[in-house]
Each structure stands twice: as structure tokens, then as C-alpha cells.
C-alpha atoms as a PDB file:
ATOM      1  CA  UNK A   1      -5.697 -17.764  10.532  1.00  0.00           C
ATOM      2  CA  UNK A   2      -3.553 -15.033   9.930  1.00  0.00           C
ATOM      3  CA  UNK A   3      -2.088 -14.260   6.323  1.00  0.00           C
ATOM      4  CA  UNK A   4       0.416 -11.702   5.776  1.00  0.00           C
ATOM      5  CA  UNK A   5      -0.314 -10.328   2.112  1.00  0.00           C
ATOM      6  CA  UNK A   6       0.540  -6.954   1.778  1.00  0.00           C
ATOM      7  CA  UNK A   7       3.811  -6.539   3.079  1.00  0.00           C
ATOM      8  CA  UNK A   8       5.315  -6.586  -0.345  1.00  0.00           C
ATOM      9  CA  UNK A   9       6.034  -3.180  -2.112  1.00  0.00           C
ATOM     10  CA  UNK A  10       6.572  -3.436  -6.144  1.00  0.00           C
ATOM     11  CA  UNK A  11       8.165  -0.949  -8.071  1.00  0.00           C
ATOM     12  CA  UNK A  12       8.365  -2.078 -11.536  1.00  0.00           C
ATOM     13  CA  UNK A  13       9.012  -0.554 -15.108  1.00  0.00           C
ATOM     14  CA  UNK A  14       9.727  -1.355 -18.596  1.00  0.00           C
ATOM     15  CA  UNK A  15      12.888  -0.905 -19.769  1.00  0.00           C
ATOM     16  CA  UNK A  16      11.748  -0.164 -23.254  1.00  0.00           C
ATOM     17  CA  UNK A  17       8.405   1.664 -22.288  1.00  0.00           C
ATOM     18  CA  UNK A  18       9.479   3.938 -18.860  1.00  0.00           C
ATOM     19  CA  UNK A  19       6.509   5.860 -18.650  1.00  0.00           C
ATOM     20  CA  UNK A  20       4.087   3.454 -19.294  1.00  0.00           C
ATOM     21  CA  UNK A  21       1.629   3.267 -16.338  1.00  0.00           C
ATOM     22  CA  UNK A  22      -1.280   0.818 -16.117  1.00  0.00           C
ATOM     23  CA  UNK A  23      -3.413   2.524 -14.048  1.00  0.00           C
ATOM     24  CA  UNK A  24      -3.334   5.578 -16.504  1.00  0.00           C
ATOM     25  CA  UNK A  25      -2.788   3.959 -20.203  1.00  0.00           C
ATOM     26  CA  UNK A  26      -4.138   1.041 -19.011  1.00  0.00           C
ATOM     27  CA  UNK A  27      -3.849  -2.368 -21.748  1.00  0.00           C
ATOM     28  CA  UNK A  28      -4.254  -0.224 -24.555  1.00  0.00           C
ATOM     29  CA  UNK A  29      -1.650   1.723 -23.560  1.00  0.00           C
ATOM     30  CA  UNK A  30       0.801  -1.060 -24.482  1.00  0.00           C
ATOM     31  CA  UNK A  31       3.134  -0.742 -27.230  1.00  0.00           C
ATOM     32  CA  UNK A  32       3.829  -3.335 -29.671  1.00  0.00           C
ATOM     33  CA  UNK A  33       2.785  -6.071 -27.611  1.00  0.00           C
ATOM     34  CA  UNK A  34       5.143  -5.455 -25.097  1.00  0.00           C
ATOM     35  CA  UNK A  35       5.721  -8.319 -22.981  1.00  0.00           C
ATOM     36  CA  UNK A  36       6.871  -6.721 -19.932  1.00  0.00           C
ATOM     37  CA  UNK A  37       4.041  -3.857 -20.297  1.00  0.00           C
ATOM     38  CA  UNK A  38       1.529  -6.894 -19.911  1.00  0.00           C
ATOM     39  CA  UNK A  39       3.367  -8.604 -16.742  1.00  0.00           C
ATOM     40  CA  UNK A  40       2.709  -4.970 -15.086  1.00  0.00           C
ATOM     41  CA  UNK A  41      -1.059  -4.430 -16.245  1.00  0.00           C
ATOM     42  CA  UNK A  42      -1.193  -8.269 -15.226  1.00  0.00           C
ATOM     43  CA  UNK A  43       0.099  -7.401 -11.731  1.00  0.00           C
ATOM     44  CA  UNK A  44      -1.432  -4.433 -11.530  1.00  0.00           C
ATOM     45  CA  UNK A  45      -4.994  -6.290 -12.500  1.00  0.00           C
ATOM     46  CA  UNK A  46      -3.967  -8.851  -9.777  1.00  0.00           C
ATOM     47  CA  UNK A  47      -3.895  -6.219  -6.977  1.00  0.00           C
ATOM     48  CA  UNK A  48      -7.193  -4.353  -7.579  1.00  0.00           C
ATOM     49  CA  UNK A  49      -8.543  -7.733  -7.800  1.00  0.00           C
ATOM     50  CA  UNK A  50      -6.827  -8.881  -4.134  1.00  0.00           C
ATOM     51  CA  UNK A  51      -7.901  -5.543  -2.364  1.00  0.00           C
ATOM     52  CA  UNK A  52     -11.648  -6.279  -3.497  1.00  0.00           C
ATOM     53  CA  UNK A  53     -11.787  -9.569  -1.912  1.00  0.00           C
ATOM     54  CA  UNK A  54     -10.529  -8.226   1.269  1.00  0.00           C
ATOM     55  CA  UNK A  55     -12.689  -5.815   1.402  1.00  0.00           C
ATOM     56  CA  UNK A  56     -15.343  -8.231   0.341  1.00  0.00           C
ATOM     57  CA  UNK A  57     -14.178 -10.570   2.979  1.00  0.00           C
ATOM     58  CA  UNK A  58     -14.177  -7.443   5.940  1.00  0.00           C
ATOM     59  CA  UNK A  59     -15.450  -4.398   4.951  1.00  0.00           C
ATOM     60  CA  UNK A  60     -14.556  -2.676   7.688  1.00  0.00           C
ATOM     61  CA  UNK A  61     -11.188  -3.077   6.719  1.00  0.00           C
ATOM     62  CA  UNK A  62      -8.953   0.006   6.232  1.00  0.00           C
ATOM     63  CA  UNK A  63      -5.769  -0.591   5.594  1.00  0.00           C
ATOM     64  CA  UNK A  64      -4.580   3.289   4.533  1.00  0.00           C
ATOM     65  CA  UNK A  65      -4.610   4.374   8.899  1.00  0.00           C
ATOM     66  CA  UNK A  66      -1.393   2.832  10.496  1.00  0.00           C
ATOM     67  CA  UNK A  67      -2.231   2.107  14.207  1.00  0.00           C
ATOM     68  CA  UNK A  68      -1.982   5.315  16.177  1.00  0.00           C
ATOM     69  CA  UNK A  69       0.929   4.802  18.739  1.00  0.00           C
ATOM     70  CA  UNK A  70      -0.243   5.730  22.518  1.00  0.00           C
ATOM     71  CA  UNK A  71       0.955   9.490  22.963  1.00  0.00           C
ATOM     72  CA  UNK A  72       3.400  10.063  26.000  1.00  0.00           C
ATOM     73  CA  UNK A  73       2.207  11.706  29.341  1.00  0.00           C
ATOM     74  CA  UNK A  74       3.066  15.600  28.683  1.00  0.00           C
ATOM     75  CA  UNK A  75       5.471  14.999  31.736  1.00  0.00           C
ATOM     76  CA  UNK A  76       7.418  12.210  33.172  1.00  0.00           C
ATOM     77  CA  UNK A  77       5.597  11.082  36.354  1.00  0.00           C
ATOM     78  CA  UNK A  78       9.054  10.162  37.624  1.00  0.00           C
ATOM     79  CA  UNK A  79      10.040  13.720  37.366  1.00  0.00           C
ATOM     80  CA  UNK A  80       9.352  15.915  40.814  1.00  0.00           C
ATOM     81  CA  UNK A  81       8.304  19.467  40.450  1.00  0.00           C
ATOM     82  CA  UNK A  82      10.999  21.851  41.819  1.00  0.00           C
ATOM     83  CA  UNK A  83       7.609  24.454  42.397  1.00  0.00           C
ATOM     84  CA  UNK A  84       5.690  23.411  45.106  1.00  0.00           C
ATOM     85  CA  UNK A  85       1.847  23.275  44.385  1.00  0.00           C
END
């Protein structure tokens, strides 16, 4: 089974509270109760919480490397070599 998960990027602020950042000021970092301030340590919670369980489920897991694209040949084998050899 295949589950596409992380695909989805989220950039999200408070309109009130702009510099607010959960992973820094964390929930007591929240001002007055601050309802959107808790939706973003909520989500923010929510994502640690997904990237343990995959690396719970697979270990070996490493999603920061991208797949390393095959390099081209240095030359074009199609291309003929005006020196001879």
C-alpha cells in the first residue's frame, strides 16, 4: 500500500501574533489564549508526532536525500571524434 503523506507544504501564521513560532516559544509561548497560535502548535504537535511513526514504522527511512538523478555520460556516444585515436 502506498500512502502519499508528505507532499503537503504549510506555511501558516497568526495574524495577530506574526512571530510566534511553535517550535521556538512553543505552548507557552501563546498569547492570550490565542486561538490560531494553538491550531499551529496543534499542527505543529501533529507533524513531529507523524514523522515518529514513520520512522517507527521504517527506520531506515530518510526522507531529507531526494533520489540522486543518473549523471550523463561526459560525452554523447552519438557524437564521433573529429581526432582520430
Amino acid at each position: 500500500m502506498r500512502l502519499k503523506i508528505r507532499s503537503r507544504k504549510f506555511e501558516g501564521r497568526c495574524a495577530r501574533h506574526k512571530r510566534y513560532n511553535p517550535a521556538v516559544d512553543g505552548q507557552g509561548g501563546i498569547k492570550a489564549g490565542c486561538v490560531r497560535c494553538n491550531l499551529i502548535f496543534e499542527i505543529w504537535q501533529a507533524s513531529l508526532k507523524l514523522n515518529q511513526l514513520i520512522r517507527k514504522f521504517d527506520p531506515s527511512h530518510d526522507d531529507l536525500q531526494r533520489p540522486a538523478k543518473p549523471k550523463p555520460p561526459a560525452t554523447d556516444p552519438r557524437q564521433m571524434s573529429l581526432i582520430p585515436e
